[in-house]
C-alpha atoms as a PDB file:
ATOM      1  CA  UNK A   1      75.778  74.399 215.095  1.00  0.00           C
ATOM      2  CA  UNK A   2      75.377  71.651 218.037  1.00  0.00           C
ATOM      3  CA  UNK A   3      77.582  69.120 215.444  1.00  0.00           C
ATOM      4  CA  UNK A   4      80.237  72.169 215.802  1.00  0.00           C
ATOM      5  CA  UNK A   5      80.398  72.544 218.922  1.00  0.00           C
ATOM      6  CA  UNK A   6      80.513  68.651 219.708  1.00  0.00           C
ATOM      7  CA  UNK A   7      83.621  68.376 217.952  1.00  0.00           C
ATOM      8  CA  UNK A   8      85.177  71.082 218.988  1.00  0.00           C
ATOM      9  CA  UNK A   9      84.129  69.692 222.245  1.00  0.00           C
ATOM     10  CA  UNK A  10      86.032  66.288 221.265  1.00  0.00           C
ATOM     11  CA  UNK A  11      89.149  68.240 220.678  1.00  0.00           C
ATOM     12  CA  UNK A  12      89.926  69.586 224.104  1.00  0.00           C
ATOM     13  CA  UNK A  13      91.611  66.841 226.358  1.00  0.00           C
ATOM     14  CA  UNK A  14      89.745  65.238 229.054  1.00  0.00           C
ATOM     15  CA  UNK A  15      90.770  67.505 232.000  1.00  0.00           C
ATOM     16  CA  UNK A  16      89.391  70.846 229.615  1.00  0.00           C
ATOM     17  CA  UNK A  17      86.164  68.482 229.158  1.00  0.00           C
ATOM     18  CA  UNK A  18      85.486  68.086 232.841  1.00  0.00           C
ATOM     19  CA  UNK A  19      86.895  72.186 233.550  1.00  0.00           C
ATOM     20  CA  UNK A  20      84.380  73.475 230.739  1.00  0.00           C
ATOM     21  CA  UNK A  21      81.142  71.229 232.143  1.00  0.00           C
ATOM     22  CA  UNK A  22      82.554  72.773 235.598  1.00  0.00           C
ATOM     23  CA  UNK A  23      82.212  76.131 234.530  1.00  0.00           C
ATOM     24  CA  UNK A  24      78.613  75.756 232.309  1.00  0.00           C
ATOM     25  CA  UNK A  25      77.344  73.510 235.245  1.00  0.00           C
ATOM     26  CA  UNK A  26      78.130  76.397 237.690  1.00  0.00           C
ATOM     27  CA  UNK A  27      76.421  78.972 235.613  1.00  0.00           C
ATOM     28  CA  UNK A  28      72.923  76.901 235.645  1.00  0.00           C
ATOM     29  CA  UNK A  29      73.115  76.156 239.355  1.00  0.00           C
ATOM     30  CA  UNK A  30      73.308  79.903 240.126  1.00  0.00           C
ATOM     31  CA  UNK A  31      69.530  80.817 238.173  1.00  0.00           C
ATOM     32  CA  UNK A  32      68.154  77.616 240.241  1.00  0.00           C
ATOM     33  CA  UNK A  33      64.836  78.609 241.677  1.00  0.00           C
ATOM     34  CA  UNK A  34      65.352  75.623 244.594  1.00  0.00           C
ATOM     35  CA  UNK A  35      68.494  76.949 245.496  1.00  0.00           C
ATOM     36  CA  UNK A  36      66.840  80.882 245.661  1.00  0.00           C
ATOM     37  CA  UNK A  37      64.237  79.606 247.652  1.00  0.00           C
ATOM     38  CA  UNK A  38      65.963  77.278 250.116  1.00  0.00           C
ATOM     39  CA  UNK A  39      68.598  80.556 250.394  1.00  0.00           C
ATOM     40  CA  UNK A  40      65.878  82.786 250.993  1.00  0.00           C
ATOM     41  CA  UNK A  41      64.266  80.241 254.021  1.00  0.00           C
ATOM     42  CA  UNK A  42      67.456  79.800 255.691  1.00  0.00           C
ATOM     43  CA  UNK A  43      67.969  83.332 255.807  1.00  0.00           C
ATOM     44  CA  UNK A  44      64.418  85.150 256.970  1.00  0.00           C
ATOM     45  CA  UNK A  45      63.314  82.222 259.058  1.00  0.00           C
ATOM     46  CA  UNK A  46      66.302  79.960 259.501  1.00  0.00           C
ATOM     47  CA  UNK A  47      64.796  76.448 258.195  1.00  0.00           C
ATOM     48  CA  UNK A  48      65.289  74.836 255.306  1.00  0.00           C
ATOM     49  CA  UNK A  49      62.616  73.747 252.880  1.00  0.00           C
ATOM     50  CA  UNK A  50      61.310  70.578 252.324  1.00  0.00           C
ATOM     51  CA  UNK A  51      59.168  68.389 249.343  1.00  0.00           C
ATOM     52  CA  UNK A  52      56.627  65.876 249.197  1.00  0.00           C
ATOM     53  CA  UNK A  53      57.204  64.110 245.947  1.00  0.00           C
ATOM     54  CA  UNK A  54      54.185  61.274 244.545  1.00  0.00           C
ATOM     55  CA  UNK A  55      53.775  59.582 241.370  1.00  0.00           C
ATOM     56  CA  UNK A  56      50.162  60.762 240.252  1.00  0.00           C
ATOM     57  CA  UNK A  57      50.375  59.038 236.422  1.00  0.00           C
ATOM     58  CA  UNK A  58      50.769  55.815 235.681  1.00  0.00           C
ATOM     59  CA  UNK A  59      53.914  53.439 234.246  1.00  0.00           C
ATOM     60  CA  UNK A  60      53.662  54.460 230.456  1.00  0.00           C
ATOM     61  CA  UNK A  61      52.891  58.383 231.410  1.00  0.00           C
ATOM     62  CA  UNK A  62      54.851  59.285 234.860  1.00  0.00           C
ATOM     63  CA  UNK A  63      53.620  62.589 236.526  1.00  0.00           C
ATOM     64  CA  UNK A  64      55.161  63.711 239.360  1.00  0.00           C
ATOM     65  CA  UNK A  65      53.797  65.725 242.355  1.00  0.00           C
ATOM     66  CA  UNK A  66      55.485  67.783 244.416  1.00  0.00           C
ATOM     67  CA  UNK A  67      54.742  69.792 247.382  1.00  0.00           C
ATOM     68  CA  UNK A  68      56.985  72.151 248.608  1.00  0.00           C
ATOM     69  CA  UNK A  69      57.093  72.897 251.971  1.00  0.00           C
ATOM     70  CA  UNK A  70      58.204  76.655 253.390  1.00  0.00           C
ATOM     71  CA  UNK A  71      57.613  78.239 256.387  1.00  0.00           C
ATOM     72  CA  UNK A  72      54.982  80.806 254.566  1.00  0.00           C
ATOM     73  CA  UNK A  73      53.474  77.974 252.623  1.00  0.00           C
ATOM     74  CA  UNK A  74      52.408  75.120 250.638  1.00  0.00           C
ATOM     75  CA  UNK A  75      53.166  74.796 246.956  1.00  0.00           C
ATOM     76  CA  UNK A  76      52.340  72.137 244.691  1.00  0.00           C
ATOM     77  CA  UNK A  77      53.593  71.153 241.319  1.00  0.00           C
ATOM     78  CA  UNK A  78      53.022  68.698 238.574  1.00  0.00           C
ATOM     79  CA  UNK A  79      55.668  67.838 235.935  1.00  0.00           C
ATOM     80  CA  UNK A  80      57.016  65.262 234.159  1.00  0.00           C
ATOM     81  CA  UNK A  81      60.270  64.577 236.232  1.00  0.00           C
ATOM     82  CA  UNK A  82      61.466  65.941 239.564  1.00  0.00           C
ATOM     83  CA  UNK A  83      63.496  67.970 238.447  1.00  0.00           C
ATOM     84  CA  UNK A  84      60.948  70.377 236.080  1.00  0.00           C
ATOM     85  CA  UNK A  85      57.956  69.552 239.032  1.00  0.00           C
ATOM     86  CA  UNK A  86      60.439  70.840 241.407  1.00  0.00           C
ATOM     87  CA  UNK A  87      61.413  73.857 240.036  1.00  0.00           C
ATOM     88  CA  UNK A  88      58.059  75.102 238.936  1.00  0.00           C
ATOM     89  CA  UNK A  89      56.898  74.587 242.984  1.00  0.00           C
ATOM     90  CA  UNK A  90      60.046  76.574 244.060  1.00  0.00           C
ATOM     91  CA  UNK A  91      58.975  79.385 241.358  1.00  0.00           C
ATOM     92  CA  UNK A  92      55.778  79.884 242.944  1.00  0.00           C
ATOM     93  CA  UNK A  93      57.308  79.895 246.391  1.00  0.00           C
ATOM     94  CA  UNK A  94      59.430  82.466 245.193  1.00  0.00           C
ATOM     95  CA  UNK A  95      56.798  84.763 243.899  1.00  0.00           C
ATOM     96  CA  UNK A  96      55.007  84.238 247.000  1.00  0.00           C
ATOM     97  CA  UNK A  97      57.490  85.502 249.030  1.00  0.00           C
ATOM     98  CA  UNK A  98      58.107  88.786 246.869  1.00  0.00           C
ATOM     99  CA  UNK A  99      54.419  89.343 246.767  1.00  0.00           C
ATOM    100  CA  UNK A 100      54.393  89.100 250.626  1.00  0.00           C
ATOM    101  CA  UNK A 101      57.309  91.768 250.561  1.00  0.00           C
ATOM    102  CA  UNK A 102      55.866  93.883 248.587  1.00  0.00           C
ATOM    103  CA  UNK A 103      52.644  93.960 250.418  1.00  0.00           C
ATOM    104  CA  UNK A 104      54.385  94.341 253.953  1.00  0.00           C
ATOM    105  CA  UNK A 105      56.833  97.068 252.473  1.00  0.00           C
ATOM    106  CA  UNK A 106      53.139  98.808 251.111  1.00  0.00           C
ATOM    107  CA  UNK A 107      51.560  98.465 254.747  1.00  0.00           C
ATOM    108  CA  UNK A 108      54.422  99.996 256.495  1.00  0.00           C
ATOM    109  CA  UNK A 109      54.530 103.107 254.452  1.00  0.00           C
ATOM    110  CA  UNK A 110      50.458 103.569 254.736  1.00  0.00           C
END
């Protein structure tokens, strides 16, 4: 299937290329959990978040820390890039934050 696709892919002229990788690209960046969460930040408490990123492995094995900084908290993450150690910090900020709305919503009605 992927051999398929990448030569159908090599059929479309360059400008199609660059249009379609536009499109997919645009797709992913909407179901970002760092983009949610920064949204979310700027909106309830007008800041933006911010990460702490460390190298906790060594040359042959990277690991990457990350703390991610909100105004309700501190989350850490490990992963093997940025990018995955990242995201898993920002989806624990997120559920966080909808924990803490759901409890708040709870207290106000009891």
């Amino acid at each position: 299937m992927k051999e398929k696709i990448k030569e159908l892919f090599a059929k479309l002229s360059r400008a199609e290329q660059l249009e379609l990788i536009r499109e997919l690209n645009s797709g992913i960046a909407a179901e970002n959990p760092i983009v949610r969460i920064n949204e979310l930040s700027q909106e309830v408490y007008g800041q933006n978040i911010r990460f702490d990123i460390s190298n906790v492995g060594d040359k042959h094995i990277p690991e990457i820390k990350v703390e991610l900084i909100t105004p309700w908290g501190i989350f850490e993450s490990i992963g093997p890039n940025q990018r995955v150690a990242k995201s898993k910090a920002a989806e624990s900020a997120l559920k966080a934050a909808q924990t803490a709305s759901v409890n708040s919503i709870y207290n106000e009605e009891f």
